[in-house]
N, C-alpha and C. Protein backbone atom coordinates (compact mmCIF):
# COMPACT_ATOMS: atom_id res chain seq x y z
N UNK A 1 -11.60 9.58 -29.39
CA UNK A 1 -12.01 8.86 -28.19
C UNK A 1 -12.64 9.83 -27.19
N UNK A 2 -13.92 9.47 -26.76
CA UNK A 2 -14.81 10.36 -25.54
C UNK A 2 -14.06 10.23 -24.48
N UNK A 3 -13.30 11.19 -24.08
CA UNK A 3 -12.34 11.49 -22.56
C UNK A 3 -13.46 11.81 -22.00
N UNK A 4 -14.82 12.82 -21.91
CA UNK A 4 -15.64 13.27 -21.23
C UNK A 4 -16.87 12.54 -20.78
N UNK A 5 -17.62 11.64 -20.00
CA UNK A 5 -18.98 11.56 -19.70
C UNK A 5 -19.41 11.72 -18.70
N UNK A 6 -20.82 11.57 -18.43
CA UNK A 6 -21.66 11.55 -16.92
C UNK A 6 -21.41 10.22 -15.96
N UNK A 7 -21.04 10.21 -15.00
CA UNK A 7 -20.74 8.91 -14.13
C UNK A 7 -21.95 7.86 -14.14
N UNK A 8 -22.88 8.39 -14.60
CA UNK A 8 -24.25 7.58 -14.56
C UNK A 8 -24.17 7.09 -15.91
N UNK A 9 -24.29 7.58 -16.84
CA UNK A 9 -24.28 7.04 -18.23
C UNK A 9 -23.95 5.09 -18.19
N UNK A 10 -24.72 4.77 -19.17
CA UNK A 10 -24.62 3.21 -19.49
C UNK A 10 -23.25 2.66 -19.07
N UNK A 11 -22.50 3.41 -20.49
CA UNK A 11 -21.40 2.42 -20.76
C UNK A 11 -19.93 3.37 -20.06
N UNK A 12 -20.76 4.02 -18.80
CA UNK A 12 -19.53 5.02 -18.45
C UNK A 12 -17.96 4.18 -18.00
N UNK A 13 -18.42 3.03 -16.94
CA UNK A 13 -16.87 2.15 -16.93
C UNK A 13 -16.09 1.82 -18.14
N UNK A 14 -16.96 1.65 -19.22
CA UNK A 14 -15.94 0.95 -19.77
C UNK A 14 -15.43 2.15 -20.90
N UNK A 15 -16.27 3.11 -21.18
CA UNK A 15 -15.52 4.67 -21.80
C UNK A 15 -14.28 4.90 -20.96
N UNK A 16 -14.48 5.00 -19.29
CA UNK A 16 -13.20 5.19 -18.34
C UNK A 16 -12.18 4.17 -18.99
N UNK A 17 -12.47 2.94 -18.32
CA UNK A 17 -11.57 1.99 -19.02
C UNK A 17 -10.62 1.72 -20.60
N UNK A 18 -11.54 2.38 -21.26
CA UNK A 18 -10.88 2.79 -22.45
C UNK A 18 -10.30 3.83 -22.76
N UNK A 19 -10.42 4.75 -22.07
CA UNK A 19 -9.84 6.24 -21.99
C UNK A 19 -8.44 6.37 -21.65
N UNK A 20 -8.72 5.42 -20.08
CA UNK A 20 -7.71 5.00 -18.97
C UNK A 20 -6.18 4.15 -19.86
N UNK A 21 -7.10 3.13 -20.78
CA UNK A 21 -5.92 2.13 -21.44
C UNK A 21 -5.27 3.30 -22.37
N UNK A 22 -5.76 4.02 -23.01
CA UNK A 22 -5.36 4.69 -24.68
C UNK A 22 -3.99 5.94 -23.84
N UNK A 23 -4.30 6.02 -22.24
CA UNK A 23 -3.07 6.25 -21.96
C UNK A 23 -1.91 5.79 -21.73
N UNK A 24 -2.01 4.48 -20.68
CA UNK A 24 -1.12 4.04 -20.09
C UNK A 24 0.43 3.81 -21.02
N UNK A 25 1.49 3.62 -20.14
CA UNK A 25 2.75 3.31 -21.06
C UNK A 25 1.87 1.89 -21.56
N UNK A 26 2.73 1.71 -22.97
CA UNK A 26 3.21 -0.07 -23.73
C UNK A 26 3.70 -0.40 -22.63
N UNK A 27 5.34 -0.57 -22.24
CA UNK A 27 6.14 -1.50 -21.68
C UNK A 27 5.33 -1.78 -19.83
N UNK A 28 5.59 -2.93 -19.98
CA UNK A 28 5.51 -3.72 -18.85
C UNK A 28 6.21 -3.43 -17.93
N UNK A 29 7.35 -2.54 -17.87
CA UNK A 29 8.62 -2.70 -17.03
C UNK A 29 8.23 -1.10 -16.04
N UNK A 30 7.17 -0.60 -16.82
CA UNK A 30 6.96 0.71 -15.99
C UNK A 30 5.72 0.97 -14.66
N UNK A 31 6.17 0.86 -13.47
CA UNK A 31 5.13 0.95 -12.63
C UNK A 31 4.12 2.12 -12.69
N UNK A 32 2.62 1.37 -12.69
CA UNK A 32 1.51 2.46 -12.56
C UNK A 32 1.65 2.60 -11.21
N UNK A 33 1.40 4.11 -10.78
CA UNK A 33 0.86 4.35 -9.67
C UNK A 33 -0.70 4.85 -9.59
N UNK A 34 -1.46 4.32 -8.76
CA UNK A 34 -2.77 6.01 -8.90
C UNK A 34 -2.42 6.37 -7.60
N UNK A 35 -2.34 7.64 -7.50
CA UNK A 35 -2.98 8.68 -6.39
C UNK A 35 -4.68 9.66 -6.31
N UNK A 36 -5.30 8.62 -5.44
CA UNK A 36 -6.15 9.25 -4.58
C UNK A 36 -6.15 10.71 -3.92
N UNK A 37 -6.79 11.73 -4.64
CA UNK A 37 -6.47 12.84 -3.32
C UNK A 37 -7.14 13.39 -3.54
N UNK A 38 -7.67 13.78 -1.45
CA UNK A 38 -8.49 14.46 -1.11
C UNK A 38 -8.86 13.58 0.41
N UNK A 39 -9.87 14.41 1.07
CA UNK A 39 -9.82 14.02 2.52
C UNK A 39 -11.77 13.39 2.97
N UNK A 40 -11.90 12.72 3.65
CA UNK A 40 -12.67 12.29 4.47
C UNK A 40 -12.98 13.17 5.25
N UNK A 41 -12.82 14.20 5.36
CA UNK A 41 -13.61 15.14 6.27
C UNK A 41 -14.48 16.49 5.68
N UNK A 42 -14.70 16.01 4.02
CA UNK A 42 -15.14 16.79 3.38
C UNK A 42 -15.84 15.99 2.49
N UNK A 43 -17.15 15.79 2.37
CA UNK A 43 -17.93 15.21 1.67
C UNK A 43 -17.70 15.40 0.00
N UNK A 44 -17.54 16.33 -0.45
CA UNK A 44 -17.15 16.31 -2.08
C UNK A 44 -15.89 16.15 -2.30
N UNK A 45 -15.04 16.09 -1.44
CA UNK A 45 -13.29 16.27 -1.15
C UNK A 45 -12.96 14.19 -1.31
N UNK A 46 -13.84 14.06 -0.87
CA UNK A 46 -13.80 12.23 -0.31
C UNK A 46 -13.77 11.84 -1.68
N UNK A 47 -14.25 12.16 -2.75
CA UNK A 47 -13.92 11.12 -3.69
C UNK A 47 -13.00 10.34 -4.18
N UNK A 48 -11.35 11.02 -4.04
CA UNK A 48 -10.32 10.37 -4.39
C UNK A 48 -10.08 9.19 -3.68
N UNK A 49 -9.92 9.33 -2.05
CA UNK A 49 -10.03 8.75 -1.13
C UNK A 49 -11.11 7.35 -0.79
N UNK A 50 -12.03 7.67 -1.71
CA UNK A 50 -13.36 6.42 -1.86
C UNK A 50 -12.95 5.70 -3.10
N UNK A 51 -12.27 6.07 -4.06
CA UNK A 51 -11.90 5.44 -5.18
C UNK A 51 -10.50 4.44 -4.68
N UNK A 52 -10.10 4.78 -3.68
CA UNK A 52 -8.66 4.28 -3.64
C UNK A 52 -9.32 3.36 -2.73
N UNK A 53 -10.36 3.92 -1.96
CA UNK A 53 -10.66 2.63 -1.07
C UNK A 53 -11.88 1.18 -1.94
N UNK A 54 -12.43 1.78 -2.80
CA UNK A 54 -12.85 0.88 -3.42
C UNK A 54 -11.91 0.28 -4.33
N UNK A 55 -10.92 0.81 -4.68
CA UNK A 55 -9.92 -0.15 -5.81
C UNK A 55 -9.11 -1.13 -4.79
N UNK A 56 -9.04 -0.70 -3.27
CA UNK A 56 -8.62 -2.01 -2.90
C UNK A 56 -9.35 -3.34 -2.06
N UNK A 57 -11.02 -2.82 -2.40
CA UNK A 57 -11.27 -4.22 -2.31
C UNK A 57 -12.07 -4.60 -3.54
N UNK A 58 -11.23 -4.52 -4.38
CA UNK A 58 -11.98 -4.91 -6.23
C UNK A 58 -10.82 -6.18 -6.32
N UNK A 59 -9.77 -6.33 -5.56
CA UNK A 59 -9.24 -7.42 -5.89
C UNK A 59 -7.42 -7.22 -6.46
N UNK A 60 -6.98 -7.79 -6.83
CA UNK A 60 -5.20 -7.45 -7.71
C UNK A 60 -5.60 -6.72 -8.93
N UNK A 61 -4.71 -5.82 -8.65
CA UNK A 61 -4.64 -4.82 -9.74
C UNK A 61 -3.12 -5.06 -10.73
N UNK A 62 -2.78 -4.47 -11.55
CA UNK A 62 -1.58 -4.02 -11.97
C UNK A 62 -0.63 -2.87 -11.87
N UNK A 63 -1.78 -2.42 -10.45
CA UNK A 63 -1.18 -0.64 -10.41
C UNK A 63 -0.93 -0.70 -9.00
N UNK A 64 -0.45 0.15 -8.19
CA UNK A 64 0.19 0.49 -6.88
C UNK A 64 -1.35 1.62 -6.60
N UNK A 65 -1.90 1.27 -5.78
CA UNK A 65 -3.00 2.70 -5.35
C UNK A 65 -2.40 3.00 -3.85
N UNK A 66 -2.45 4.75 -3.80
CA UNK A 66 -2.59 5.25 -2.76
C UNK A 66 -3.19 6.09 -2.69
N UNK A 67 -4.03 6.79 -0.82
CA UNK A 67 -4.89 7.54 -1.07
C UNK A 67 -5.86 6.93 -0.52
N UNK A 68 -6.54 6.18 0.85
CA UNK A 68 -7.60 5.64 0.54
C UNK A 68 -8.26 6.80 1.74
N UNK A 69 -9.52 6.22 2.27
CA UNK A 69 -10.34 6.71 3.56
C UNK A 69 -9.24 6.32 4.60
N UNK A 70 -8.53 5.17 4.91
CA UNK A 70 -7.95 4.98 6.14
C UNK A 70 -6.82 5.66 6.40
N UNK A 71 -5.73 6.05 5.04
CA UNK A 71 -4.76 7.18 4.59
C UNK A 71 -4.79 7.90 3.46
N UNK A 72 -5.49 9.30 3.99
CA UNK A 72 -5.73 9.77 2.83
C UNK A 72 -4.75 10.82 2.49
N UNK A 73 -4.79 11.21 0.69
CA UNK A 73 -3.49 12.00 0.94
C UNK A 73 -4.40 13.38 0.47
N UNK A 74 -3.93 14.52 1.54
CA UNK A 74 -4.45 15.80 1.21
C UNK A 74 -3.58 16.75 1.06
N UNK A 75 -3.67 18.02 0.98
CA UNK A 75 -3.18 19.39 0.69
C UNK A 75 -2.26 19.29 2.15
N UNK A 76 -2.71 18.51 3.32
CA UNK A 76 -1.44 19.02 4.37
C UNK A 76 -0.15 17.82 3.75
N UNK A 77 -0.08 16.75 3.43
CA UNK A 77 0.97 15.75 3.64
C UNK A 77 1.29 15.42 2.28
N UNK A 78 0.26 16.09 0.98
CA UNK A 78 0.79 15.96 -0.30
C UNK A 78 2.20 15.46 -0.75
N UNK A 79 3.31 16.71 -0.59
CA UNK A 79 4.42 16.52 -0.98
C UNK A 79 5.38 15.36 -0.21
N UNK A 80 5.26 15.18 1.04
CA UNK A 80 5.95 14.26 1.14
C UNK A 80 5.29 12.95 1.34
N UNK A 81 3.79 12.58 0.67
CA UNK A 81 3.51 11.30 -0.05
C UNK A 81 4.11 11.21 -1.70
N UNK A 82 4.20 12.09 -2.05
CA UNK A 82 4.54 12.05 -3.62
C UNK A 82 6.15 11.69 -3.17
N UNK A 83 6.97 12.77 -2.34
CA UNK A 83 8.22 11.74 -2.44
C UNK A 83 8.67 10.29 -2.06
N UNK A 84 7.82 10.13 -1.21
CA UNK A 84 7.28 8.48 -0.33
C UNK A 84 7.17 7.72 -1.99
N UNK A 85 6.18 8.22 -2.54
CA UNK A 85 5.52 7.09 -3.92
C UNK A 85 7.01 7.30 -4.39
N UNK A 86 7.73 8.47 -4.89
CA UNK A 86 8.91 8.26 -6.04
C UNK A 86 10.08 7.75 -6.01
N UNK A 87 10.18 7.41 -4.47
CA UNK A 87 10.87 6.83 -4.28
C UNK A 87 10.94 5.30 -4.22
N UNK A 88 9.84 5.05 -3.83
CA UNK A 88 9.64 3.18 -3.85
C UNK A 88 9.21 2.65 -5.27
N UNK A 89 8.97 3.86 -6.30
CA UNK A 89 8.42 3.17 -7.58
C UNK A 89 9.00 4.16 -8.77
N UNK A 90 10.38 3.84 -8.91
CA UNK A 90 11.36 4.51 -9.70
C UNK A 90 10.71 5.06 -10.81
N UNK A 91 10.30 5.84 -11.62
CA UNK A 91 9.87 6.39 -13.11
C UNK A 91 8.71 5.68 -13.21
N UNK A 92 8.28 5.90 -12.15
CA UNK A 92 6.33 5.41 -12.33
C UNK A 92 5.59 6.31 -13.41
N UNK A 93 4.19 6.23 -13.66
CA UNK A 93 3.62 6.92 -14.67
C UNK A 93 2.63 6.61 -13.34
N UNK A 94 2.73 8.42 -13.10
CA UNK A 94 1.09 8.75 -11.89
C UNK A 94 0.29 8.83 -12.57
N UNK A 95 -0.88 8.38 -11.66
CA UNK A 95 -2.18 8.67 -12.58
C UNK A 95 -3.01 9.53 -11.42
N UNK A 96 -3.28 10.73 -11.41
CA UNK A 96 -3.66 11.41 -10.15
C UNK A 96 -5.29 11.48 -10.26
N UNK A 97 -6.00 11.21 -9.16
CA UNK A 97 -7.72 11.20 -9.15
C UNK A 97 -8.25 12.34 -8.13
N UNK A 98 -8.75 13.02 -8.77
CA UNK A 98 -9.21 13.94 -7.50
C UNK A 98 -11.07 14.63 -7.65
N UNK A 99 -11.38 15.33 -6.89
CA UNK A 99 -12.80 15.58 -6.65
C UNK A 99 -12.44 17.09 -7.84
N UNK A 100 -13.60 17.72 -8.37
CA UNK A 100 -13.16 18.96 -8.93
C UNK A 100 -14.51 19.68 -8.66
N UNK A 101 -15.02 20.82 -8.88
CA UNK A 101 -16.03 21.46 -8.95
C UNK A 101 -15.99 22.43 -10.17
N UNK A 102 -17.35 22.75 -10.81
CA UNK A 102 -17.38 23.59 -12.26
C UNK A 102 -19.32 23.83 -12.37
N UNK A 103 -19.80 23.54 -13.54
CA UNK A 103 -20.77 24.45 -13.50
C UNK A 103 -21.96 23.50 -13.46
N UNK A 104 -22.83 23.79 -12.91
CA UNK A 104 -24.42 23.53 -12.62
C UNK A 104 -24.30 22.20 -14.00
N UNK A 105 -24.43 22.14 -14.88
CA UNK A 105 -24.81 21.55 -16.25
C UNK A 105 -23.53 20.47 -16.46
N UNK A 106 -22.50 20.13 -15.73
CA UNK A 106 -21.30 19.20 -15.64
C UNK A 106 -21.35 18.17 -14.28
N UNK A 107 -22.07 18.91 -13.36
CA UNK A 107 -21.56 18.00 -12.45
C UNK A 107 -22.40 16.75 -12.75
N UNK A 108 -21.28 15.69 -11.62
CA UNK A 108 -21.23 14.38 -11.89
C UNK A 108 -20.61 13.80 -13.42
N UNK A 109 -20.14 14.42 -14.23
CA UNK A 109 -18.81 14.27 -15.42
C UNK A 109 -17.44 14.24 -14.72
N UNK A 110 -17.00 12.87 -15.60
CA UNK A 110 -16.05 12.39 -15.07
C UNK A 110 -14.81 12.72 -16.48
N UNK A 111 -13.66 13.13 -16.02
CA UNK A 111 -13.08 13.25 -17.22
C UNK A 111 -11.58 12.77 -17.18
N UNK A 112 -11.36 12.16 -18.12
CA UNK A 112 -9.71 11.33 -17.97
C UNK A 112 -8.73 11.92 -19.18
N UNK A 113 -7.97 12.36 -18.48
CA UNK A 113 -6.92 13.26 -19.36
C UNK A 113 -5.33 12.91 -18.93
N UNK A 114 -4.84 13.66 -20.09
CA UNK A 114 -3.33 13.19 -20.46
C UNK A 114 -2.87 14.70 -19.61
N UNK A 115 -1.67 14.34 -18.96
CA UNK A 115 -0.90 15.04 -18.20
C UNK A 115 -0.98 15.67 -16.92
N UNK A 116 -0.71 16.81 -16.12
CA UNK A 116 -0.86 16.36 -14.56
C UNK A 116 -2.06 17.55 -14.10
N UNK A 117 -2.31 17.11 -12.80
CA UNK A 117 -3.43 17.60 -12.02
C UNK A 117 -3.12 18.73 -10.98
N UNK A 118 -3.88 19.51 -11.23
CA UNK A 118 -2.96 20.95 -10.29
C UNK A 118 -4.62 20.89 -9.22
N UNK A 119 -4.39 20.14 -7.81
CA UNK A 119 -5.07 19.91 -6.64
C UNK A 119 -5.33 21.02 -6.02
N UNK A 120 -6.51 20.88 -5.42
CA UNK A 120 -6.62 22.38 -4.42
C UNK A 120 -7.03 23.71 -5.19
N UNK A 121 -6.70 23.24 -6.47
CA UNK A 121 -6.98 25.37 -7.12
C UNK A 121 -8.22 25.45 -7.17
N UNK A 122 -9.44 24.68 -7.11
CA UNK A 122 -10.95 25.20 -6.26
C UNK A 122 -10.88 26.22 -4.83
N UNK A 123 -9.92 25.49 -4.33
CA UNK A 123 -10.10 26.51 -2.84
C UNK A 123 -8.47 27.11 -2.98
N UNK A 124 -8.11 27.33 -3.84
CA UNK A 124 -7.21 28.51 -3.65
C UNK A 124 -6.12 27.97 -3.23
N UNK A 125 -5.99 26.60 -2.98
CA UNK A 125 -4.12 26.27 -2.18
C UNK A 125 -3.43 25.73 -3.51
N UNK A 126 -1.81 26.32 -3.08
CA UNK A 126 -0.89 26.23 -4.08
C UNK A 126 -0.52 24.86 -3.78
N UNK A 127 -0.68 23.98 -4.39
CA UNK A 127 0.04 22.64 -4.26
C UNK A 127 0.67 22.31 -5.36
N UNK A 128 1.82 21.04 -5.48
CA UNK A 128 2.43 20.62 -6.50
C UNK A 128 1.60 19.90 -7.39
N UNK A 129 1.93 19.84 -8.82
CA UNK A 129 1.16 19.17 -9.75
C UNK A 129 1.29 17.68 -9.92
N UNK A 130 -0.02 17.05 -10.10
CA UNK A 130 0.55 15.78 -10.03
C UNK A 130 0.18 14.86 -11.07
N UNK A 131 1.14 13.48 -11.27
CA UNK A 131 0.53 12.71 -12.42
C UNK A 131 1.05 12.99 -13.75
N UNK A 132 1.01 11.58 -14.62
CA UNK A 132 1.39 12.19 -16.09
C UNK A 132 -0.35 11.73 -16.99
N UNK A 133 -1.13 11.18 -15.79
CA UNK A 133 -1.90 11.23 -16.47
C UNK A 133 -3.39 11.71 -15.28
N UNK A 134 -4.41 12.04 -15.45
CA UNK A 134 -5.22 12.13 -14.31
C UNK A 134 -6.88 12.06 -14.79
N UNK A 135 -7.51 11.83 -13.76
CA UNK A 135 -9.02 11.69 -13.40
C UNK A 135 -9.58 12.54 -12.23
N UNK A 136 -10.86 13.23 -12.87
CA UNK A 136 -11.11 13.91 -11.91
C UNK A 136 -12.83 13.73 -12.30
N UNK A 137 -13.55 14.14 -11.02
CA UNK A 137 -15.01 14.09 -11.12
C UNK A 137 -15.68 15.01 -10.71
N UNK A 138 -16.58 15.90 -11.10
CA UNK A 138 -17.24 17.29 -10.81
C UNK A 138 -18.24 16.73 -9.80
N UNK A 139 -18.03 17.50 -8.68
CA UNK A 139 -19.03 17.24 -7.67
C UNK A 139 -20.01 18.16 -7.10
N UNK A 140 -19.31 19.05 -7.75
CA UNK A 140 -20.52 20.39 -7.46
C UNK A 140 -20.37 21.98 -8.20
N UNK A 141 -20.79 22.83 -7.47
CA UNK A 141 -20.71 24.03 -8.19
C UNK A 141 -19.66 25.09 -8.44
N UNK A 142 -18.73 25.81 -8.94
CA UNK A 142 -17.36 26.19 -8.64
C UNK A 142 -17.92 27.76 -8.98
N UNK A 143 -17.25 28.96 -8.11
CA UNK A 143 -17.59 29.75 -8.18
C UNK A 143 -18.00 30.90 -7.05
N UNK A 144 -18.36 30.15 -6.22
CA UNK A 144 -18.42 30.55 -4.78
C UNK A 144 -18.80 29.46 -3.30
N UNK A 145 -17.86 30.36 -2.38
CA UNK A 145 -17.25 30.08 -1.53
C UNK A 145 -17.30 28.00 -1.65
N UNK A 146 -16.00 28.27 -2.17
CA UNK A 146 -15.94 26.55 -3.09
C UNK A 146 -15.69 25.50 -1.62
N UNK A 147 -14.60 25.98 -0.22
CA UNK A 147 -14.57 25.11 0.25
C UNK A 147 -16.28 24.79 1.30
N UNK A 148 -16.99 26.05 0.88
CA UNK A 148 -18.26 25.44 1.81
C UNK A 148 -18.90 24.77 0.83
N UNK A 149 -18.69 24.36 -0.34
CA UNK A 149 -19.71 23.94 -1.14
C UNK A 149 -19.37 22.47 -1.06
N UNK A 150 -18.35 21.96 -1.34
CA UNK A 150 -17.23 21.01 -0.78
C UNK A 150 -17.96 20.11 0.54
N UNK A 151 -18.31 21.32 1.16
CA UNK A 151 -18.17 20.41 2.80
C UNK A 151 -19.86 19.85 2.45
N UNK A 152 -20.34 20.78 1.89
CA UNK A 152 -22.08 20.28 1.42
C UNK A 152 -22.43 19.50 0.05
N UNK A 153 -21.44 19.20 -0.43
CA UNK A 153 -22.11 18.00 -1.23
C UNK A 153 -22.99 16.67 -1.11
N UNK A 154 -23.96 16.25 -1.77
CA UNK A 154 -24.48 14.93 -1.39
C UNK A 154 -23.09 13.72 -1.72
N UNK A 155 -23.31 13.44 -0.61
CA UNK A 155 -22.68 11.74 -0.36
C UNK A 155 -23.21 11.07 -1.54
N UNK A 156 -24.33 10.82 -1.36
CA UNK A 156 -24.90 9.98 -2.43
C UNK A 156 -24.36 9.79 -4.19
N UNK A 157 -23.85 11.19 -4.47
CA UNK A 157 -23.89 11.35 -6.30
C UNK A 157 -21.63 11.34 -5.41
N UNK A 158 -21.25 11.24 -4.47
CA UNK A 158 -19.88 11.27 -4.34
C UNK A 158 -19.39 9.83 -4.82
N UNK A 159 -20.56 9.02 -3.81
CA UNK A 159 -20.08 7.42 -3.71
C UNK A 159 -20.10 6.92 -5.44
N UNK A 160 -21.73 7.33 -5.88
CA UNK A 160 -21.84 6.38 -6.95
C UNK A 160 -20.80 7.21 -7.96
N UNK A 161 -20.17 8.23 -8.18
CA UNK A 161 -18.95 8.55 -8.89
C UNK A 161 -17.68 7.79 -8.50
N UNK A 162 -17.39 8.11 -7.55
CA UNK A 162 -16.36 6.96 -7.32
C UNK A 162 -16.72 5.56 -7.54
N UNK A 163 -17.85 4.91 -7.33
CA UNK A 163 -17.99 3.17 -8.05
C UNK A 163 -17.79 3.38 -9.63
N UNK A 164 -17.95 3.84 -10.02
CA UNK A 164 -17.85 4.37 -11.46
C UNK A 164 -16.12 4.41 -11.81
N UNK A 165 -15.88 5.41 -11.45
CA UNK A 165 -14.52 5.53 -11.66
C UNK A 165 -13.88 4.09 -10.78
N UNK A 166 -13.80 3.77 -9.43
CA UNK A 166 -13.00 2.16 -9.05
C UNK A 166 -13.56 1.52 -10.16
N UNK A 167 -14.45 1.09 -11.01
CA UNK A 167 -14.92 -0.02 -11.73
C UNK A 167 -14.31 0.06 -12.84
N UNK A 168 -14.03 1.70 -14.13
CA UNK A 168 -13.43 1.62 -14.59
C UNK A 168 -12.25 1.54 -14.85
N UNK A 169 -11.19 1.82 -13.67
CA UNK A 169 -9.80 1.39 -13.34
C UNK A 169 -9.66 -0.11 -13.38
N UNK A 170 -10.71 -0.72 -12.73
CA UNK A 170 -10.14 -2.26 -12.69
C UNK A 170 -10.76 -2.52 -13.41
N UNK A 171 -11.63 -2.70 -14.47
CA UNK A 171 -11.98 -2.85 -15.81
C UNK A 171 -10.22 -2.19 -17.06
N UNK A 172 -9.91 -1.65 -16.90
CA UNK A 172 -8.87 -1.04 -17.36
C UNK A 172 -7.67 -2.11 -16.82
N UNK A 173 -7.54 -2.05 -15.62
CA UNK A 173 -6.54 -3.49 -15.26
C UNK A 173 -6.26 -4.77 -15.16
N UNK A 174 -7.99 -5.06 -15.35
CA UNK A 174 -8.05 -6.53 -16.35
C UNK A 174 -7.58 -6.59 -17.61
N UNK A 175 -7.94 -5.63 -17.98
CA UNK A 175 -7.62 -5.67 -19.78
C UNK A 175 -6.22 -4.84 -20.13
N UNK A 176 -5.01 -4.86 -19.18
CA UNK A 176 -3.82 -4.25 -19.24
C UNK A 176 -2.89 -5.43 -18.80
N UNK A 177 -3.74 -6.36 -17.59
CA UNK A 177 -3.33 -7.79 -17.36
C UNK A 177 -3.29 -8.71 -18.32
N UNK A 178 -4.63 -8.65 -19.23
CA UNK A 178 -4.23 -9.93 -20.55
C UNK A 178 -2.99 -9.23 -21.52
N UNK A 179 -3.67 -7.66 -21.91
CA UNK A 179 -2.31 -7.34 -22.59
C UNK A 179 -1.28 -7.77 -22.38
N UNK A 180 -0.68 -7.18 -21.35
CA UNK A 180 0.68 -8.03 -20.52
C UNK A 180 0.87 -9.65 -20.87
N UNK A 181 -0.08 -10.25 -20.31
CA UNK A 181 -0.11 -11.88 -20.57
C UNK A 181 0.29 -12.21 -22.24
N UNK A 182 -0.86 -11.12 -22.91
CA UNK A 182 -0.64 -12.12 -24.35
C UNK A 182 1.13 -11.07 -25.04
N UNK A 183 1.22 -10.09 -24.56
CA UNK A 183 2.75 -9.81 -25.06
C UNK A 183 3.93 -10.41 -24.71
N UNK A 184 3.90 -11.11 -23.25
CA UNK A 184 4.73 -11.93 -22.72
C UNK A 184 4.51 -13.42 -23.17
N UNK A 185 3.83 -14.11 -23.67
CA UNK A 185 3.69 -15.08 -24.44
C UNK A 185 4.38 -15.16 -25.83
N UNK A 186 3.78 -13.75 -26.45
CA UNK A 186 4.12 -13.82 -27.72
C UNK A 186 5.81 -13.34 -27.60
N UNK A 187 6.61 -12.61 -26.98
CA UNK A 187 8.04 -12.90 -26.38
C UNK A 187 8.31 -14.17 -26.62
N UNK A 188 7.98 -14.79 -25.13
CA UNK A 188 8.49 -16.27 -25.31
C UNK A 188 8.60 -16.99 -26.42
N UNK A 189 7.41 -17.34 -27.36
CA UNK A 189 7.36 -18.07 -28.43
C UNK A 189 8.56 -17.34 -29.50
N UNK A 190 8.56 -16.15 -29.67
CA UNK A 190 9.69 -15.68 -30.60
C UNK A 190 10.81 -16.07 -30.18
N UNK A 191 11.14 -16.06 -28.40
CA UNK A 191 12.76 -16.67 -28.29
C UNK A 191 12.69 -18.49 -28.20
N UNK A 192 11.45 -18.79 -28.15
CA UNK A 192 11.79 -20.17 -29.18
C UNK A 192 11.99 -20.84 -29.91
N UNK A 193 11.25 -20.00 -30.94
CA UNK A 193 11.85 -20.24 -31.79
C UNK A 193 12.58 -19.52 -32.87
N UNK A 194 13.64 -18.97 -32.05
CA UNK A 194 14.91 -18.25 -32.36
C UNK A 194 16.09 -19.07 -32.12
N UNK A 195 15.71 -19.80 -30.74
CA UNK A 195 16.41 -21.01 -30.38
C UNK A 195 16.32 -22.31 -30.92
N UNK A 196 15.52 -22.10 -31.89
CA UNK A 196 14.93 -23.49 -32.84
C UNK A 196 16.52 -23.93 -33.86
């Protein structure tokens, strides 16, 4: 399965979306979270924060999002949003989204991977790792002086990465919603006719 493409590419939502599903838990009983992170006062930094704000006006999800433009979660308030989330959503499965930077010939590649996201190590801050599963999107060049490169990214290739990534999440949570639907059906009918 292609974990790796360009945010522009054709069929990039629904590669996300399929990437996104081939992780999630089976059981129903386990809350998704996503975390958004990164800040609004940094143009390549904003992506997490634009994804969380576009996933909440895409409509009901099946996942808990935090992280948007209006609260965003950054390198100052990190840790005690992560204990905020672990606490209201017992043995959640994070899914952490963040902005990344790497080389001339990647950016705008979006990549969805299994296990957690170590935030901030572009500009050097030690933060906690997050997520059992994560998304991240190359926004620019890594290599030098990363947080000015950060503050100078185009808006333009930030936003349409994040519509990309919000579209393939809720493309991913439509099709985690019928799952759900048709496994809880097919339940029922077995304890009917068990009770038969």
């Amino acid at each position: 399965m292609q974990n790796k493409f360009f945010y522009d590419e054709p069929n990039a939502t629904s590669q996300l979306a399929s990437s996104l599903l081939y992780l999630l838990p089976t059981s129903n009983h386990i809350p998704i979270v996503i975390v958004c992170i990164g800040t609004d006062r940094s143009t390549g930094d904003a992506l997490g924060p634009l994804v969380g704000t576009m996933l909440g006006q895409k409509g009901t999800l099946p996942f808990y999002v935090y992280g948007t433009l209006k609260d965003p979660i950054h390198a100052v308030n990190l840790e005690d949003k992560l204990q905020d989330i672990r606490q209201q959503h017992k043995h959640a499965f994070l899914i952490a989204i963040d902005a990344c930077l790497g080389r001339v010939k990647n950016i705008g590649m979006v990549t969805v991977e299994k296990g957690p996201l170590k935030p901030g190590a572009a500009v050097n801050k030690n933060l906690p790792s997050v997520g059992d599963a994560h998304i991240t999107g190359i926004v620019n060049v890594s290599g030098f002086m990363e947080f000015f490169v950060l503050q100078n990214t185009r808006l333009h290739l930030v936003m349409n990465m994040a519509e990309t990534i919000a579209t393939g999440i809720y493309e991913a949570g439509i099709q985690l919603k019928k799952q759900q639907r048709f496994a809880s059906l097919h339940t029922n009918e077995l304890k009917y006719k068990l009770s038969e």
